[in-house]
N, C-alpha and C. Protein backbone atom coordinates (compact mmCIF):
# COMPACT_ATOMS: atom_id res chain seq x y z
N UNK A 1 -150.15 164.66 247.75
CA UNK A 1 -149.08 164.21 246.89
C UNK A 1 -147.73 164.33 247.60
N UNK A 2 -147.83 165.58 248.22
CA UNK A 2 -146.23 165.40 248.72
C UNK A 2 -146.27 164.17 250.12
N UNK A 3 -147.50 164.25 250.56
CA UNK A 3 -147.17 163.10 252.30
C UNK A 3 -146.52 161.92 251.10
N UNK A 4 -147.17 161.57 250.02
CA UNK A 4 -147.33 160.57 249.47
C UNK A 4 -145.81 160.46 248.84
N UNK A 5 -145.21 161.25 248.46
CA UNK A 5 -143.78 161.63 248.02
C UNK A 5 -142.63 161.15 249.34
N UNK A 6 -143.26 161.86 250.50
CA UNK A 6 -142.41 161.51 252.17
C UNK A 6 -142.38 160.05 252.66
N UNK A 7 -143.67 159.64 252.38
CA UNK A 7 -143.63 158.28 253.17
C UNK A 7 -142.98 156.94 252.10
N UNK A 8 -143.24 157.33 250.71
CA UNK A 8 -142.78 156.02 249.99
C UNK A 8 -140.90 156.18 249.89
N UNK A 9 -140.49 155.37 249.05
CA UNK A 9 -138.87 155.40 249.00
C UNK A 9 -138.66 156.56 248.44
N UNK A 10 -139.53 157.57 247.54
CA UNK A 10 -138.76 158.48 247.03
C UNK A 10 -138.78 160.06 247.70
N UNK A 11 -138.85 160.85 247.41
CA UNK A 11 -139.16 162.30 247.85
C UNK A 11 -140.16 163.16 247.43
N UNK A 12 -140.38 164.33 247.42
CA UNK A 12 -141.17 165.55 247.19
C UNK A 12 -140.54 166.98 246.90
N UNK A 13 -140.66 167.89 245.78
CA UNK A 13 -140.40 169.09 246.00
C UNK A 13 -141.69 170.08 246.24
N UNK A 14 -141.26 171.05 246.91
CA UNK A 14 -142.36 172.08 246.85
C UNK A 14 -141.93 173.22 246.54
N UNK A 15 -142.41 173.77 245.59
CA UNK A 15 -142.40 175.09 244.64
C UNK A 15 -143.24 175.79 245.50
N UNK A 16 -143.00 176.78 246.58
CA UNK A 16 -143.88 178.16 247.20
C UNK A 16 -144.21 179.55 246.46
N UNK A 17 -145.14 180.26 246.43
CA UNK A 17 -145.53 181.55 246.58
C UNK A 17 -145.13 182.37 247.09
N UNK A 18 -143.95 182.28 248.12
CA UNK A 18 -143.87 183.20 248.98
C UNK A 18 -142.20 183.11 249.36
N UNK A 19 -141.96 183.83 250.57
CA UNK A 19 -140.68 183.53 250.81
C UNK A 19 -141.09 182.49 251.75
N UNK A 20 -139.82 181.64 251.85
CA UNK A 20 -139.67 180.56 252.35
C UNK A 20 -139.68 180.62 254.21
N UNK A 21 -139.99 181.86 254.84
CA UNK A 21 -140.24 181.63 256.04
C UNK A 21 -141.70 181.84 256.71
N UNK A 22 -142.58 181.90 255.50
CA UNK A 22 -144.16 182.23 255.65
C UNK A 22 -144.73 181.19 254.97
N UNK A 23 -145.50 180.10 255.03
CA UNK A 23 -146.71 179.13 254.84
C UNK A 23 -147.82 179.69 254.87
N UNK A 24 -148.17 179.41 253.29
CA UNK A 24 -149.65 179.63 252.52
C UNK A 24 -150.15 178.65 252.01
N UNK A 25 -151.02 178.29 252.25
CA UNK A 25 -152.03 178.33 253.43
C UNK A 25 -151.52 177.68 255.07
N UNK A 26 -151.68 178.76 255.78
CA UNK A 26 -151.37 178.41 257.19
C UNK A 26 -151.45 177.19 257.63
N UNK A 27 -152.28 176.52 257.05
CA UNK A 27 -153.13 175.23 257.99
C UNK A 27 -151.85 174.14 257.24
N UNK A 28 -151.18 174.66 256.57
CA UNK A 28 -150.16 173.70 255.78
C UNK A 28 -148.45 173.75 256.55
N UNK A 29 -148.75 174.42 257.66
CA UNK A 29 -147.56 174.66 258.60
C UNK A 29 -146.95 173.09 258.90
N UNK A 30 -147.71 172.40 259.56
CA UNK A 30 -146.65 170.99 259.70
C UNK A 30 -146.41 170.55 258.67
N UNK A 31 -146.96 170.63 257.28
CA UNK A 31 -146.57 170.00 256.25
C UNK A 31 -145.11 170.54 255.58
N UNK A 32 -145.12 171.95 255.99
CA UNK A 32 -144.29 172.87 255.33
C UNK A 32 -142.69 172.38 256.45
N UNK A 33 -142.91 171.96 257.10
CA UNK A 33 -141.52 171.37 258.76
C UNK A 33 -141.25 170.19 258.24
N UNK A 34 -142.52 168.83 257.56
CA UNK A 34 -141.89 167.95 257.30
C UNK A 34 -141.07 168.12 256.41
N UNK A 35 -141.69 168.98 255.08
CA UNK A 35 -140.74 169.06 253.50
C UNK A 35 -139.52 169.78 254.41
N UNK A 36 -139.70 170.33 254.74
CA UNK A 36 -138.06 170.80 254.66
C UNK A 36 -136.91 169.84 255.76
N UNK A 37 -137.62 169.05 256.43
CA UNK A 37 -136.94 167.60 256.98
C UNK A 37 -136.81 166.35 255.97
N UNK A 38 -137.54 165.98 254.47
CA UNK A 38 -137.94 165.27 254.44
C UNK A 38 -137.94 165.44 253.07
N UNK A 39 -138.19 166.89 252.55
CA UNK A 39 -138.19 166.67 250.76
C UNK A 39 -137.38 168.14 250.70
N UNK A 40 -137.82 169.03 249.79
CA UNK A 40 -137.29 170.24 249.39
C UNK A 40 -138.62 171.13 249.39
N UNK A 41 -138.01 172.26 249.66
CA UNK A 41 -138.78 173.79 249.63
C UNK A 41 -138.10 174.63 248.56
N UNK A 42 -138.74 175.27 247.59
CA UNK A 42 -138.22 176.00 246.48
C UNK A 42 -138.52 177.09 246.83
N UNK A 43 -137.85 178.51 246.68
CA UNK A 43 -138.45 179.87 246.45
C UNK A 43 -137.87 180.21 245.96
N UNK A 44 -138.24 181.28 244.81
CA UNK A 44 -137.44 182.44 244.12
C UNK A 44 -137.71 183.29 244.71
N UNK A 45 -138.49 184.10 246.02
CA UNK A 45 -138.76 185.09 246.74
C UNK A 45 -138.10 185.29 247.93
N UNK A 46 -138.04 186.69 248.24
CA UNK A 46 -137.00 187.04 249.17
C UNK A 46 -137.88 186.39 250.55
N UNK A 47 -137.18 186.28 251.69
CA UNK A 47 -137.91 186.09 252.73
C UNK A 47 -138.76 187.27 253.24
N UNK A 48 -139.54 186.76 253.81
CA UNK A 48 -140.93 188.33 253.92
C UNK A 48 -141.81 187.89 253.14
N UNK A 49 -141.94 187.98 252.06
CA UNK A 49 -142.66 187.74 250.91
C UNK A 49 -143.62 186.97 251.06
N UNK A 50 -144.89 187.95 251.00
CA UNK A 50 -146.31 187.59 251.42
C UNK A 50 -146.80 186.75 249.94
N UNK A 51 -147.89 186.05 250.10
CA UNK A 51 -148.60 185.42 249.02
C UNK A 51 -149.60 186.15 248.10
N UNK A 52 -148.68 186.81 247.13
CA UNK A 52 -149.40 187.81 246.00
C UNK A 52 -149.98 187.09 245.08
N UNK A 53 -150.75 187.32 244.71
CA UNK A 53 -151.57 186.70 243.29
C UNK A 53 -150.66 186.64 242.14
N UNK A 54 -150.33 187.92 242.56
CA UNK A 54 -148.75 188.02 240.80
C UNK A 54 -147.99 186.66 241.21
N UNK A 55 -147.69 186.28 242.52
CA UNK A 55 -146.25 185.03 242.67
C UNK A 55 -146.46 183.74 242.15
N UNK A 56 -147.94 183.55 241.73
CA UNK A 56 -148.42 181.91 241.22
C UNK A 56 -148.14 181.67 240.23
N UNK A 57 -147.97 182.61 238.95
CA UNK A 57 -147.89 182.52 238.09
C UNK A 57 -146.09 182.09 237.59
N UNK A 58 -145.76 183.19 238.41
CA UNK A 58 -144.36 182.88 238.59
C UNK A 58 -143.47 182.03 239.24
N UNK A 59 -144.43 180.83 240.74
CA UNK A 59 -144.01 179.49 241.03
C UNK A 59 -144.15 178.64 239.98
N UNK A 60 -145.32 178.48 239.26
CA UNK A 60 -145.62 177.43 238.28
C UNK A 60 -145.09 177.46 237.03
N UNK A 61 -144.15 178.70 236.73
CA UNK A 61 -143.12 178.26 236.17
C UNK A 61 -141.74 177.78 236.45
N UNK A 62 -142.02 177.65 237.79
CA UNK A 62 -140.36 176.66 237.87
C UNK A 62 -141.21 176.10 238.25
N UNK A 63 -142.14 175.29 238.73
CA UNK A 63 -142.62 174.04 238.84
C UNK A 63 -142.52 173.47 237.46
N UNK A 64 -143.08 174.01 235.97
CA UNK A 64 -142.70 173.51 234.77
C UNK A 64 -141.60 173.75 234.77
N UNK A 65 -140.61 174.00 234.62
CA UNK A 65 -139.06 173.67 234.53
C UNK A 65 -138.70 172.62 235.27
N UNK A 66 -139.13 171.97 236.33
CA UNK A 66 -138.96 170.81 236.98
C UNK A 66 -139.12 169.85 236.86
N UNK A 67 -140.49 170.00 236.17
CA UNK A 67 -141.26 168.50 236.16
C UNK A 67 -140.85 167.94 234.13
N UNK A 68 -140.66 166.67 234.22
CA UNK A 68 -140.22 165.94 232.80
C UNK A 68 -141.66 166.40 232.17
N UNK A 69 -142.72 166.46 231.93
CA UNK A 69 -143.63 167.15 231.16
C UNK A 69 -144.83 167.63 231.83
N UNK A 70 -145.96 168.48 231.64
CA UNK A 70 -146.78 169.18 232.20
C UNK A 70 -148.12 168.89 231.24
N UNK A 71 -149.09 168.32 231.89
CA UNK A 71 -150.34 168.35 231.63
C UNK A 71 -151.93 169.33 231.54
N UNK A 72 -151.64 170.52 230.60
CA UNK A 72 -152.61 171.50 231.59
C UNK A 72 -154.24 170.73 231.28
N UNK A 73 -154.94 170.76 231.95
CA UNK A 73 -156.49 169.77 231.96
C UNK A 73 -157.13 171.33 231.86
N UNK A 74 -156.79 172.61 232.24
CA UNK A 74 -157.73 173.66 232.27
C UNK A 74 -157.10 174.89 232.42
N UNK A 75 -157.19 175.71 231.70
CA UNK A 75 -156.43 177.20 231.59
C UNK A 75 -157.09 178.17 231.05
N UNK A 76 -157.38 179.24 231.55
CA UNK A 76 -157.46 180.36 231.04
C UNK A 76 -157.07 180.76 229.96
């Protein structure tokens, strides 16, 4: 979704887990160089800030604050 956000006329944000100088999942490292050339990187976490289980809960709510409405298909 986000290449798909980069390459058409419009953009991409990305809401992280972590602080903004660590990529989770690793293998998402060039993706994580384009967004920040190319779309936006969000964190509410200090830099350092490893990928805790507690932080998902707490990206995906500013991902819902972002997005015009939210669809959940499956929740706990």
């Amino acid at each position: 979704a986000h290449r798909g956000g980069m390459d058409g006329a419009g953009s991409t944000i990305a809401v992280v887990g972590t602080g903004l100088d660590l990529v989770y999942p690793a293998r998402n490292r060039a993706l994580a160089h384009q967004l920040a050339e190319k779309g936006l990187l969000v964190s509410e976490f200090a830099l350092g800030t490893p990928a805790l289980a507690s932080n998902f809960p707490r990206r995906n709510r500013i991902i819902s604050g972002l997005s015009r409405g939210v669809l959940v298909v499956e929740a706990a």
